[in-house]
C-alpha atoms as a PDB file:
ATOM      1  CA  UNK A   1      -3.940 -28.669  -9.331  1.00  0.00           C
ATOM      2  CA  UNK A   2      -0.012 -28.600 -10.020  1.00  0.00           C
ATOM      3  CA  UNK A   3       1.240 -25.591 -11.505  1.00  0.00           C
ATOM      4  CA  UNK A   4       4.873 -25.721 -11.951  1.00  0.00           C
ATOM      5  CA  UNK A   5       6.564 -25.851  -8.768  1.00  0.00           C
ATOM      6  CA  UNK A   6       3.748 -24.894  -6.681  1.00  0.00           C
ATOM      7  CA  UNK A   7       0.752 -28.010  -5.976  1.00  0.00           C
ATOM      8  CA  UNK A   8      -2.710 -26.887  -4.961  1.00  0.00           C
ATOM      9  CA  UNK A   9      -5.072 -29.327  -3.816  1.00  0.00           C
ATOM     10  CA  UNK A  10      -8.567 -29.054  -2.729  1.00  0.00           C
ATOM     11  CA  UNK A  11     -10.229 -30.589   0.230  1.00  0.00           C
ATOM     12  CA  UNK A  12     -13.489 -29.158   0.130  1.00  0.00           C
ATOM     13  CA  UNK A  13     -13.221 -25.797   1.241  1.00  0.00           C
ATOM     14  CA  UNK A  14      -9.824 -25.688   2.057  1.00  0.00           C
ATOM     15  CA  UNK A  15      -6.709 -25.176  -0.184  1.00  0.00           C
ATOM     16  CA  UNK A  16      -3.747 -27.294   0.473  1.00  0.00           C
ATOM     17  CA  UNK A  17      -0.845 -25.479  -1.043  1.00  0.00           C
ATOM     18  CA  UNK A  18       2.735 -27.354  -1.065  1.00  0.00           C
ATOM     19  CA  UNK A  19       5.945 -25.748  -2.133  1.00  0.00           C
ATOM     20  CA  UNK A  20       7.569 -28.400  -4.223  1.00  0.00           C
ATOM     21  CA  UNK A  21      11.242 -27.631  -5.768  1.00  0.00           C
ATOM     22  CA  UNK A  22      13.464 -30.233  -4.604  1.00  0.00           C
ATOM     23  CA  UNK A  23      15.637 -31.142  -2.523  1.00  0.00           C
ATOM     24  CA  UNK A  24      15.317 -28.132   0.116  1.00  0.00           C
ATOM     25  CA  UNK A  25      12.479 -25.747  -1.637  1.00  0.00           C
ATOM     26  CA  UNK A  26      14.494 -22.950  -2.225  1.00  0.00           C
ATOM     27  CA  UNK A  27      13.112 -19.878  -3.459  1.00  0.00           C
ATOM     28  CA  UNK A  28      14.399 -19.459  -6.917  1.00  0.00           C
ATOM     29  CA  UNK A  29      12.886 -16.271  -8.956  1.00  0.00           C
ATOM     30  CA  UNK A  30       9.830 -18.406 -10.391  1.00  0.00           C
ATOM     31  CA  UNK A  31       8.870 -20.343  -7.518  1.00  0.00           C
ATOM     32  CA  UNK A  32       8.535 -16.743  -5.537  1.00  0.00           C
ATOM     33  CA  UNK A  33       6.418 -15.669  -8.073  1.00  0.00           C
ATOM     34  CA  UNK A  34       4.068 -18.296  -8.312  1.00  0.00           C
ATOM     35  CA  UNK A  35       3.958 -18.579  -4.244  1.00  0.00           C
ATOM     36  CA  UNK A  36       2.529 -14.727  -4.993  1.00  0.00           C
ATOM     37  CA  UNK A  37       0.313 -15.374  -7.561  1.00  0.00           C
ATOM     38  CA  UNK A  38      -1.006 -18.609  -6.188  1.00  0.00           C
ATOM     39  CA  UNK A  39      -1.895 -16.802  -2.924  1.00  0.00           C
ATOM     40  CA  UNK A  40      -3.222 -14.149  -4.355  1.00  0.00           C
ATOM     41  CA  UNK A  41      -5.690 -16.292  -6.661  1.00  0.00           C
ATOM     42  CA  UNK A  42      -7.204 -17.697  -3.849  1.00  0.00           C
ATOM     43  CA  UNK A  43      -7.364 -14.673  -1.909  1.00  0.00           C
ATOM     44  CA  UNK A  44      -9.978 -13.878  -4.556  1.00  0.00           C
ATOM     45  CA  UNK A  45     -12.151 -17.640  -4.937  1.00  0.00           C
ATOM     46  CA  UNK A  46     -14.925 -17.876  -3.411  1.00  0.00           C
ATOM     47  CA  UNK A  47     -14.892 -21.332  -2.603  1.00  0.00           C
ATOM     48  CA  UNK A  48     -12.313 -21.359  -0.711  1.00  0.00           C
ATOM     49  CA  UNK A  49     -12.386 -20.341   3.115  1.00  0.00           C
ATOM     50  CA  UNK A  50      -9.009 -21.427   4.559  1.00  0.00           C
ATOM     51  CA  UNK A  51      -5.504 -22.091   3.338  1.00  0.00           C
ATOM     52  CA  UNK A  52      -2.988 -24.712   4.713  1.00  0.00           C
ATOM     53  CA  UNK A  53       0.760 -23.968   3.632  1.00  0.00           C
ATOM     54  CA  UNK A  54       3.448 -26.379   3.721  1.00  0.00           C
ATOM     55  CA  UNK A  55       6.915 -28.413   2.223  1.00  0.00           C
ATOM     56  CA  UNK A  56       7.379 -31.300   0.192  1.00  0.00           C
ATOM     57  CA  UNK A  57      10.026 -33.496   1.259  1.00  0.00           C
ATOM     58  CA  UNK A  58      12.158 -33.012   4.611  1.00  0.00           C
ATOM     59  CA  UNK A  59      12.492 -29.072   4.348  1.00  0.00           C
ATOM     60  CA  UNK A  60       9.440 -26.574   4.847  1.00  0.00           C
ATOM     61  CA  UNK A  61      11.715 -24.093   2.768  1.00  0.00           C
ATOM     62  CA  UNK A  62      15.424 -23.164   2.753  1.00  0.00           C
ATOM     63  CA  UNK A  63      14.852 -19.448   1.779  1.00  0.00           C
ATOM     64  CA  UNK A  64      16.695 -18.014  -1.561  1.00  0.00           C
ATOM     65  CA  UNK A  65      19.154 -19.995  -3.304  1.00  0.00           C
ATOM     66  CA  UNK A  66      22.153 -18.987  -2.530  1.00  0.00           C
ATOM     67  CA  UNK A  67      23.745 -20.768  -5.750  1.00  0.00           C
ATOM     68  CA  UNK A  68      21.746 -18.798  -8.300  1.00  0.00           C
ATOM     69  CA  UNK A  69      22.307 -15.463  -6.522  1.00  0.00           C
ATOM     70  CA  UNK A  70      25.717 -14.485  -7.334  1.00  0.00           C
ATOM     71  CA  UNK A  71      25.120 -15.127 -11.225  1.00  0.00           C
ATOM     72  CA  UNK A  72      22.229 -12.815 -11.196  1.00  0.00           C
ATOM     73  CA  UNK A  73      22.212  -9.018 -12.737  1.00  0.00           C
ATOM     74  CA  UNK A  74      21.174  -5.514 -11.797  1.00  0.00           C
ATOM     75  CA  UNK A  75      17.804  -6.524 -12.963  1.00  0.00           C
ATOM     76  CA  UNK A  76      17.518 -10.018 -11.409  1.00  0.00           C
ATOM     77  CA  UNK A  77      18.252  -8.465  -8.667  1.00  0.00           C
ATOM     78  CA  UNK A  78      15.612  -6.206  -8.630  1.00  0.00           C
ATOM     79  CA  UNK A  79      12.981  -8.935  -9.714  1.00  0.00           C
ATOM     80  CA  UNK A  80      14.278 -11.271  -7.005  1.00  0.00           C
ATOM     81  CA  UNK A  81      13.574  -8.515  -4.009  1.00  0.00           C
ATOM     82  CA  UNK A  82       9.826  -7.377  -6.298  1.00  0.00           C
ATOM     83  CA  UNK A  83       9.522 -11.321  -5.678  1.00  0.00           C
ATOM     84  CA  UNK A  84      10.334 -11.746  -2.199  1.00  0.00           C
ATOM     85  CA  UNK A  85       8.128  -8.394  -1.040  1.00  0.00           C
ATOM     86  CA  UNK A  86       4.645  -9.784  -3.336  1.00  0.00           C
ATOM     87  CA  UNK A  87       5.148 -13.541  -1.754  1.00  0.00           C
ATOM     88  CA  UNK A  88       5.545 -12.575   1.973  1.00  0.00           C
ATOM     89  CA  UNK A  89       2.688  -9.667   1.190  1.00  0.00           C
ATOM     90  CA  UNK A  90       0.497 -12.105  -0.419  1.00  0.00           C
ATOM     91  CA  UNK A  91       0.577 -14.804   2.519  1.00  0.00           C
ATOM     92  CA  UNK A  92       0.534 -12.126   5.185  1.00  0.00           C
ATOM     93  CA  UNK A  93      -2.185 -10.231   4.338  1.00  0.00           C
ATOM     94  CA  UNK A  94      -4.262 -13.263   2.613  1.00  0.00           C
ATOM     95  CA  UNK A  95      -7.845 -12.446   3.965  1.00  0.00           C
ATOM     96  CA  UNK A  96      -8.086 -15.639   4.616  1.00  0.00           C
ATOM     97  CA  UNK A  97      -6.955 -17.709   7.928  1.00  0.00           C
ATOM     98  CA  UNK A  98      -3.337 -19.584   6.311  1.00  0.00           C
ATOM     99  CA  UNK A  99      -2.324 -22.415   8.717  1.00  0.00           C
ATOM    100  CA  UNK A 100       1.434 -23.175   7.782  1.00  0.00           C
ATOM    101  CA  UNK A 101       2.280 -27.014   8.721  1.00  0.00           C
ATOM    102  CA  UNK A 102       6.030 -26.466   8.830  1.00  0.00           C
ATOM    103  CA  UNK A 103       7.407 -30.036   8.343  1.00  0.00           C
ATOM    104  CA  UNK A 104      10.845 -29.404   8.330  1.00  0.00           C
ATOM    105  CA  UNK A 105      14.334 -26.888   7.936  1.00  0.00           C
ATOM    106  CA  UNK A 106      13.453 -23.263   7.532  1.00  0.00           C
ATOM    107  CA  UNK A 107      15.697 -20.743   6.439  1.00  0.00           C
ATOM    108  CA  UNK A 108      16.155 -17.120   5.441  1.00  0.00           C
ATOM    109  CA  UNK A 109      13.236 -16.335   3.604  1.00  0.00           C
ATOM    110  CA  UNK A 110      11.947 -20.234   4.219  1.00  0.00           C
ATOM    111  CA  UNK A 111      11.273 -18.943   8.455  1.00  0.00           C
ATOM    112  CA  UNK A 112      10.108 -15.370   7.102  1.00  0.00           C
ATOM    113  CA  UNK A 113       7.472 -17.438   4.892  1.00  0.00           C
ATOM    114  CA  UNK A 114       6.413 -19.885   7.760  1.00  0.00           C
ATOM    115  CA  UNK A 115       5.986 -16.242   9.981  1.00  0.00           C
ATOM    116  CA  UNK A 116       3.556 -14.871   7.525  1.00  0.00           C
ATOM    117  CA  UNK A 117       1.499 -17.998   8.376  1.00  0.00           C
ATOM    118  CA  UNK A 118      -1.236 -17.320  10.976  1.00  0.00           C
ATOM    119  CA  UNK A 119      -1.300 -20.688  12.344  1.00  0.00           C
ATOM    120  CA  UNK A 120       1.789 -21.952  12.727  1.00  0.00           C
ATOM    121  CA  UNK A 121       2.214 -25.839  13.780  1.00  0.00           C
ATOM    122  CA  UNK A 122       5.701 -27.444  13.712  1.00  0.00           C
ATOM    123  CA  UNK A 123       6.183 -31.319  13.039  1.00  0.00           C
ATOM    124  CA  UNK A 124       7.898 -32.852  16.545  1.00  0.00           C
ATOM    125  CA  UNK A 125      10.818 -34.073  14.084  1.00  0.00           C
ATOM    126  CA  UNK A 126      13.797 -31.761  15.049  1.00  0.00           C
ATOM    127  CA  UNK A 127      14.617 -29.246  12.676  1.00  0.00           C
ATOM    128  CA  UNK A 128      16.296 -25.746  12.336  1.00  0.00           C
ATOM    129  CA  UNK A 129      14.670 -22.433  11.724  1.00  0.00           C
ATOM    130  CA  UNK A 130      16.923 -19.115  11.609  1.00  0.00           C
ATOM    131  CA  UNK A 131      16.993 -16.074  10.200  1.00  0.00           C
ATOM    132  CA  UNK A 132      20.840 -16.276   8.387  1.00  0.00           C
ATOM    133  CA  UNK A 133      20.733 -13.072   5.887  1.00  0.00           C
ATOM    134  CA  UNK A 134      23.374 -11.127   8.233  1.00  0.00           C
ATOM    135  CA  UNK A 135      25.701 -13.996   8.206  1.00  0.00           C
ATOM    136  CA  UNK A 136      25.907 -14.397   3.994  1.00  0.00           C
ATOM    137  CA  UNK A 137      25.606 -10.037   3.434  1.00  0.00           C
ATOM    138  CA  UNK A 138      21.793 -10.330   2.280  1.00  0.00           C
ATOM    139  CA  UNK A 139      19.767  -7.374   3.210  1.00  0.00           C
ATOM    140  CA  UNK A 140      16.501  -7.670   4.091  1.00  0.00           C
ATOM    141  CA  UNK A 141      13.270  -6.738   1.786  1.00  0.00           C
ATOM    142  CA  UNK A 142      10.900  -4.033   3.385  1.00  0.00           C
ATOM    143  CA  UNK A 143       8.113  -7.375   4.102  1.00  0.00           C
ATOM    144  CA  UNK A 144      10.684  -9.658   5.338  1.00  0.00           C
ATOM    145  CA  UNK A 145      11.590  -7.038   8.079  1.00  0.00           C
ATOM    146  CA  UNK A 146       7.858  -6.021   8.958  1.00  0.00           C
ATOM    147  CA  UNK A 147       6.820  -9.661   8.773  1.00  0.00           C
ATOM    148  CA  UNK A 148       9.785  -9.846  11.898  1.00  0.00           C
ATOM    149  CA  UNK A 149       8.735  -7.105  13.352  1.00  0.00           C
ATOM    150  CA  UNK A 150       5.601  -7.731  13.827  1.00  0.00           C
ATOM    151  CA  UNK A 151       5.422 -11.881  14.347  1.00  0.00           C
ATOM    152  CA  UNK A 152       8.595 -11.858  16.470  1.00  0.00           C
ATOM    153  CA  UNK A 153       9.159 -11.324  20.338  1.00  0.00           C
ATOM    154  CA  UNK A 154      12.114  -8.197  21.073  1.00  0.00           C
ATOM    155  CA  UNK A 155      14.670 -10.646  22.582  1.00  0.00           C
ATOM    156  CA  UNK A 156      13.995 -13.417  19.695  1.00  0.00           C
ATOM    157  CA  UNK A 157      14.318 -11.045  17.119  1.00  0.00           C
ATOM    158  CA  UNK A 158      16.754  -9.935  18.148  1.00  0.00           C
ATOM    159  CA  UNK A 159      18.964 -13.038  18.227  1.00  0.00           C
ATOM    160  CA  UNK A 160      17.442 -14.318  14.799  1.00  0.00           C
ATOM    161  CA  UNK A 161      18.012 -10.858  12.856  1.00  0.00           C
ATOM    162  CA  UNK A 162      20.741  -9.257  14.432  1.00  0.00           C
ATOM    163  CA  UNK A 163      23.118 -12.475  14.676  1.00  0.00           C
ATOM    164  CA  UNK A 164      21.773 -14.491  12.058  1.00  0.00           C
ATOM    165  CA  UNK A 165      21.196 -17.204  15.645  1.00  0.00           C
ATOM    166  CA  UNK A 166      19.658 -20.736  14.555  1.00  0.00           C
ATOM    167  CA  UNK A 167      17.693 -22.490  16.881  1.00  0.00           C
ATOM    168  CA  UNK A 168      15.465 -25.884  17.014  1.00  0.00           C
ATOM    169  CA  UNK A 169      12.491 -26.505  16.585  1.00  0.00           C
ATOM    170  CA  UNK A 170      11.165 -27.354  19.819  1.00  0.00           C
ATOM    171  CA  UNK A 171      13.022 -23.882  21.070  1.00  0.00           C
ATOM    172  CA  UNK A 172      10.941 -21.864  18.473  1.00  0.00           C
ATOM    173  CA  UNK A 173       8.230 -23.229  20.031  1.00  0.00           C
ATOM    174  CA  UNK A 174       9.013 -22.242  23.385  1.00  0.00           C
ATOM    175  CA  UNK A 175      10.047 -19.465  21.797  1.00  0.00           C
ATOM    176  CA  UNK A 176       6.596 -18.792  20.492  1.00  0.00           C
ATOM    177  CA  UNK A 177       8.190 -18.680  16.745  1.00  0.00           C
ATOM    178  CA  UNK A 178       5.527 -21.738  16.511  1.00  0.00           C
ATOM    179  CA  UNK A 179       2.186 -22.011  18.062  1.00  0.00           C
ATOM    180  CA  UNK A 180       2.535 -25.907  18.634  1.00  0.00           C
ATOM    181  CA  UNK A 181       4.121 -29.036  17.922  1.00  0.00           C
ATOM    182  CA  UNK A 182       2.469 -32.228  16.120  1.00  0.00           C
ATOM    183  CA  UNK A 183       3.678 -35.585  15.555  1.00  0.00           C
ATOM    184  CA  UNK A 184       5.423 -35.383  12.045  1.00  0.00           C
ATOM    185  CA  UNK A 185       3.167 -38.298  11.139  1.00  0.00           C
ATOM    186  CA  UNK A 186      -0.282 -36.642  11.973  1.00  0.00           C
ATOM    187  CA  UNK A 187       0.715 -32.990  11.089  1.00  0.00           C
ATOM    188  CA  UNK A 188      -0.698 -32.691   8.003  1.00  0.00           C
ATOM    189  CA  UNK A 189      -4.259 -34.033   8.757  1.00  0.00           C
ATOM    190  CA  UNK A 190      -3.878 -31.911  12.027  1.00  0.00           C
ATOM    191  CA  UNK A 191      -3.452 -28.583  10.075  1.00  0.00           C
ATOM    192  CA  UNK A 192      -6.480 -29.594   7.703  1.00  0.00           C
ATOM    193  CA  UNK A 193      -8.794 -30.002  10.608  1.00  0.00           C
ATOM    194  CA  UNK A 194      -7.180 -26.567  12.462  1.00  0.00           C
ATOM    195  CA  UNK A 195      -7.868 -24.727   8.900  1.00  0.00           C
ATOM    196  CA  UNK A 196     -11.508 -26.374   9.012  1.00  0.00           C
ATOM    197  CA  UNK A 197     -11.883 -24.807  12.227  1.00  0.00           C
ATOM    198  CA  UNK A 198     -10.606 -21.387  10.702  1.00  0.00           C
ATOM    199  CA  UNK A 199     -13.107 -22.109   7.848  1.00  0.00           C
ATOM    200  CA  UNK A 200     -16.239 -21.206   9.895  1.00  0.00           C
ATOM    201  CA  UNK A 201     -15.401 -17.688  10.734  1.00  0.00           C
ATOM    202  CA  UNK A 202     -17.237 -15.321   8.896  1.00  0.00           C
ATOM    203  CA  UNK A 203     -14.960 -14.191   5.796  1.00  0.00           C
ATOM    204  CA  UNK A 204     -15.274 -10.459   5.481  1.00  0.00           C
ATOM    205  CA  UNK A 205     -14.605  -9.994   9.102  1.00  0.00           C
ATOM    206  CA  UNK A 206     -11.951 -12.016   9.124  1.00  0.00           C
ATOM    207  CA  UNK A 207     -10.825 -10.126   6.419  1.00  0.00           C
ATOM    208  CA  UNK A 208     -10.947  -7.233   7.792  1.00  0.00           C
ATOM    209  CA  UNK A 209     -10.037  -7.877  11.334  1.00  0.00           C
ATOM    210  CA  UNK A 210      -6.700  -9.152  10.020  1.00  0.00           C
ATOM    211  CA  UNK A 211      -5.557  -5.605   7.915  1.00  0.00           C
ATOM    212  CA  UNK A 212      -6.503  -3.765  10.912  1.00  0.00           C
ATOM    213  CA  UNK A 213      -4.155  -5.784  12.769  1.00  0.00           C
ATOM    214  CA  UNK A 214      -1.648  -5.591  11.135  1.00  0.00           C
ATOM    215  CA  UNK A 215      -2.154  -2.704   9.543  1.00  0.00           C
ATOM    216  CA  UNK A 216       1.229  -0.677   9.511  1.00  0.00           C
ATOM    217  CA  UNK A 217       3.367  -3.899   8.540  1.00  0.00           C
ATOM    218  CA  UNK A 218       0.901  -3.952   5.563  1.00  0.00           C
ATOM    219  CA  UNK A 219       0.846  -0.476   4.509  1.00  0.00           C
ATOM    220  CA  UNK A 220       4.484  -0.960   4.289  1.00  0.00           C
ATOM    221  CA  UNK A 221       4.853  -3.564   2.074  1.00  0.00           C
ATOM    222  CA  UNK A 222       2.303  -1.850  -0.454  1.00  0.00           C
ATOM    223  CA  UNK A 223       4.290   0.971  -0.525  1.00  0.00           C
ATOM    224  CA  UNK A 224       7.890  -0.809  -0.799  1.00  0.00           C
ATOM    225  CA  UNK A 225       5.185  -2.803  -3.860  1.00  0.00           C
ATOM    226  CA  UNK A 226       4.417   0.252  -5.167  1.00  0.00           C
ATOM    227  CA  UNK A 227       7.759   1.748  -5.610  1.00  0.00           C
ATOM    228  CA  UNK A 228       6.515   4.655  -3.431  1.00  0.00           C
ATOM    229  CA  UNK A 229       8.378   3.697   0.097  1.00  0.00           C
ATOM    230  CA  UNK A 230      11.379   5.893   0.557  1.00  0.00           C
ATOM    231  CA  UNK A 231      13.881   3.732   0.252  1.00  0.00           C
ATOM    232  CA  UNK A 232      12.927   2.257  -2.629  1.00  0.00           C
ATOM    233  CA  UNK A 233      12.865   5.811  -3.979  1.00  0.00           C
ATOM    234  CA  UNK A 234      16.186   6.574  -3.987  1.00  0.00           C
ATOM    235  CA  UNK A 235      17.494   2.960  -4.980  1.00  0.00           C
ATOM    236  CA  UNK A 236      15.458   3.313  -8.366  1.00  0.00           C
ATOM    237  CA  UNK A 237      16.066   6.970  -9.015  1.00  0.00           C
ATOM    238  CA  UNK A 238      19.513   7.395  -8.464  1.00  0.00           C
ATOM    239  CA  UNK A 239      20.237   5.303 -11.856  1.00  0.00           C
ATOM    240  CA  UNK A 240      17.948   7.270 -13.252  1.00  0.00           C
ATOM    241  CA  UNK A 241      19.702  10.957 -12.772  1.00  0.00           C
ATOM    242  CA  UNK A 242      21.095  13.009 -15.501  1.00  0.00           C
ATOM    243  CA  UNK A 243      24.819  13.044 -14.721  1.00  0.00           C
ATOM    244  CA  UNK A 244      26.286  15.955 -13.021  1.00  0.00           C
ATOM    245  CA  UNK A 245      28.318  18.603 -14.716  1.00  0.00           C
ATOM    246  CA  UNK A 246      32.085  18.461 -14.126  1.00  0.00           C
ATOM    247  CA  UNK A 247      34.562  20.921 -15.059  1.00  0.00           C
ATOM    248  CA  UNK A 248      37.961  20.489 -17.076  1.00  0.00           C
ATOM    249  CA  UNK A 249      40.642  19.326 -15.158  1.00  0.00           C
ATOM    250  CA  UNK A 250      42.306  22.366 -15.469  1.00  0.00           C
ATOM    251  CA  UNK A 251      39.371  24.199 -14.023  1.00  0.00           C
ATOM    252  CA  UNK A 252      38.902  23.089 -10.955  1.00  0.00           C
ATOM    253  CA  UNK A 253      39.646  24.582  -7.842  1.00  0.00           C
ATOM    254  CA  UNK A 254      43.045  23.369  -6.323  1.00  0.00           C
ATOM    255  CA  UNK A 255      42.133  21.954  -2.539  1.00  0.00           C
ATOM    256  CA  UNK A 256      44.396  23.077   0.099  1.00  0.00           C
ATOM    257  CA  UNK A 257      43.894  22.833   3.352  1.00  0.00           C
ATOM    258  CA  UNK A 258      45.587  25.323   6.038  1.00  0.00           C
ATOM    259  CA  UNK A 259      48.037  23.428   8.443  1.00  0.00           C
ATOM    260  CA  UNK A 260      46.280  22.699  11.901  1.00  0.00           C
ATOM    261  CA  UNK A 261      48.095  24.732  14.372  1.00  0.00           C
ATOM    262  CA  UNK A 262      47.806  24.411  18.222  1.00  0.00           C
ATOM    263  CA  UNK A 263      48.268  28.168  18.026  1.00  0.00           C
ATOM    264  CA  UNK A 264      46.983  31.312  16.543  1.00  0.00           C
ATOM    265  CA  UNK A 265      49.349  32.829  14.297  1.00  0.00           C
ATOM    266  CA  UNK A 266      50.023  37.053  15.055  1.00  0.00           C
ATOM    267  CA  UNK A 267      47.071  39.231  14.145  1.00  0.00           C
ATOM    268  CA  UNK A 268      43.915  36.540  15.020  1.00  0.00           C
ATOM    269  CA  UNK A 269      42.747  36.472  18.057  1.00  0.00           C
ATOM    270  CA  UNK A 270      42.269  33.359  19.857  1.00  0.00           C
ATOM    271  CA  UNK A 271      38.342  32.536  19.752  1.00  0.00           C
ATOM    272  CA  UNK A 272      38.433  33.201  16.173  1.00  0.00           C
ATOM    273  CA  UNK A 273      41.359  30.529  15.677  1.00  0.00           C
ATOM    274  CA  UNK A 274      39.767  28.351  17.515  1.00  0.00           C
ATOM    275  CA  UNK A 275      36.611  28.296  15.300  1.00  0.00           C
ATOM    276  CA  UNK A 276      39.043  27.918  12.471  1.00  0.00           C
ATOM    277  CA  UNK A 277      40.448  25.104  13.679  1.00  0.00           C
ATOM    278  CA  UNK A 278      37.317  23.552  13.830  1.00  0.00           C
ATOM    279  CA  UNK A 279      36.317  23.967  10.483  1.00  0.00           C
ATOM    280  CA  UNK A 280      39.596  23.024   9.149  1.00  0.00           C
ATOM    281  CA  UNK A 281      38.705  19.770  10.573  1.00  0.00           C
ATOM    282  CA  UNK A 282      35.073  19.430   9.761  1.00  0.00           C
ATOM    283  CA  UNK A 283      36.426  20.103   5.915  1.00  0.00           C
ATOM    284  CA  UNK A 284      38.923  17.374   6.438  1.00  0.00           C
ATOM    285  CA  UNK A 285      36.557  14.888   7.424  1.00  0.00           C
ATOM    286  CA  UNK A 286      34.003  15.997   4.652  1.00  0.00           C
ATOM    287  CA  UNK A 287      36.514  15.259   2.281  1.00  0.00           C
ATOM    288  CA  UNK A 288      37.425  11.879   3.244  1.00  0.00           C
ATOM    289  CA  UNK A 289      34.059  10.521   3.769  1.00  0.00           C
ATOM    290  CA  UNK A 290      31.784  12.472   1.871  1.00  0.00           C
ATOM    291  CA  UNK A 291      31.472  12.363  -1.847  1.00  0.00           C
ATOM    292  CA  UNK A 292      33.583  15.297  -2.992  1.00  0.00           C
ATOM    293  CA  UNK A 293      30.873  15.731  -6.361  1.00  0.00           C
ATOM    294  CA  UNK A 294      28.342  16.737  -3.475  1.00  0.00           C
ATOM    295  CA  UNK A 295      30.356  18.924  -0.971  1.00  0.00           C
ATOM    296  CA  UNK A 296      33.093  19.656  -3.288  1.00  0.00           C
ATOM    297  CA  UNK A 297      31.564  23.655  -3.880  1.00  0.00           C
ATOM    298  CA  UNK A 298      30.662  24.581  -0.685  1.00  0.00           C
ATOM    299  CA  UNK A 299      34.028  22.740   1.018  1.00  0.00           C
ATOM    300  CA  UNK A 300      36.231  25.011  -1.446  1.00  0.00           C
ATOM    301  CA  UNK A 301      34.462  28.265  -0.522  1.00  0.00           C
ATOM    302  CA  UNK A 302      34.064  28.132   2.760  1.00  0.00           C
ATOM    303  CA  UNK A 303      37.695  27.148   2.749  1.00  0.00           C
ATOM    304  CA  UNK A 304      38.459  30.409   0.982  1.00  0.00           C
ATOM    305  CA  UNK A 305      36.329  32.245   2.941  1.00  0.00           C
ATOM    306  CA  UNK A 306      38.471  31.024   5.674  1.00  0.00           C
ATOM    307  CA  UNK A 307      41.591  32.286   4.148  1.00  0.00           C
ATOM    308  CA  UNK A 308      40.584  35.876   2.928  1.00  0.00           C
ATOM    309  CA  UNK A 309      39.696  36.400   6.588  1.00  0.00           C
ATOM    310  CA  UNK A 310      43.013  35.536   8.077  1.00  0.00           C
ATOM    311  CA  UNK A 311      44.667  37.396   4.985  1.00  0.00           C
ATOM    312  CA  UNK A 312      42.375  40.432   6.505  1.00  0.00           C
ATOM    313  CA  UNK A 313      43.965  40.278  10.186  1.00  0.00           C
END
């Protein structure tokens, strides 16, 4: 069955799924999409007990394109990271065994993809797999980062997220990014007979065995899915937010800060100087890094506080 740029074929009892949008598979908004729906379609047919994954063409999958991205609005935005979350989510906790046959480059969200996999078999043809988001500014969606979390050794991780490192193939192998390496030739009748193997394990344990597992990476992504993980909270509310009353111009309290002074002036003793001095400079540094809307209030009375206390002395 073809269905736009996603191709599901049957062999029997097994679901040969091939990401198709030439020439590197790049995750545009619709192909995310359908990688979620198609996933989760088969999650729920019956006749199907295992799930191969892989590329057409020389690339597994080169992660979002980076061409449509800048052109895209507050919304795409928004539908592009809903995307990204639902694909990874509906791969990773398929309850059924997915055996990715990773034929070429991945990328970005193209690696993340392959991770959510849980048979991973790399063609012997040198390739490159990374994790690049920190090197173009791209943040990662809540799956993406549990995905890493949970499929990735420390020290790998490490290098992939926090330096945006590539590496070859046969070094993600080593690596244990991969589980094996095939010969490009024989790799995709290799991961048919490896998913056949998968086949025969009972489904609803399976199932079930694989939430438990990876339970708390899960959980996460439903909630970032739901709209109810914290972060997402605050991103979609803040919009949202009736806007703060603001006085006249000619209203507002006039900001003056006392002069730091190494020493106390006559009449104030020295301790209580001293704790001036400090919170002269904690204002200071409120005011240049914190949004003055928020701390603008409380900054002006404690300031004045401040001052009818050394008017006291």
């Amino acid at each position: 069955m073809t269905s736009g740029m996603v191709d599901v074929v049957r062999h029997g009892k097994i679901a040969l799924v091939t990401l198709r949008r030439p020439p590197a598979n790049a995750m545009n908004i619709e192909l995310t999409e359908e990688i979620a729906s198609v996933f989760h379609d088969l999650g729920r047919d019956d006749e199907v007990r295992s799930v191969v994954l892989t590329g057409h063409g020389k690339s597994f999958c080169a992660g979002v394109d980076l061409k449509i991205v800048p052109a895209f609005d507050q919304g795409n935005q928004r539908r592009m990271v809903n995307a990204l979350n639902r694909a990874f989510y509906s791969v990773y906790a398929c309850p059924l065994p997915v055996v990715g046959a990773i034929n070429g480059h991945a990328i970005a969200g193209g690696l993340m993809l392959a991770l959510c996999c849980d048979w991973r078999m790399a063609a012997t043809t040198p390739f490159l797999v990374g994790l690049t988001e920190v090197r173009v500014g791209v943040p990662y969606p809540v799956a993406a980062m549990e995905v890493a979390r949970q499929e990735l050794r420390p020290d790998v991780a490490r290098r992939l997220i926090l330096f945006g490192q590539n590496m070859a193939s046969a070094a993600a192998v080593d690596d244990g990014v991969f589980d094996e390496a095939v010969d490009a030739g024989e790799q995709l009748q290799r991961a048919l007979a490896k998913a056949e193997e998968f086949a025969v394990l009972p489904r609803a344990a399976f199932a079930q065995t694989k939430r438990q597992l990876r339970s708390g990476a899960i959980e996460a992504m439903e909630a970032a899915i739901a709209g109810t993980e914290p972060w997402t909270i605050g991103f979609r509310a803040r919009p949202l937010l009736p806007p703060r009353p603001c006085l006249p111009a000619r209203h507002r309290p006039r900001l003056r800060f006392p002069q730091i002074r190494r020493f106390p002036p006559k009449g104030l003793e020295l301790s209580e100087f001293r704790i001036g001095l400090h919170l002269g400079r904690m204002l200071l540094r409120c005011t240049r890094t914190a949004d003055s809307r928020d701390v603008g209030p409380a900054r002006w009375v404690l300031e004045k506080e401040w001052r009818l206390s050394i008017k006291k002395r």
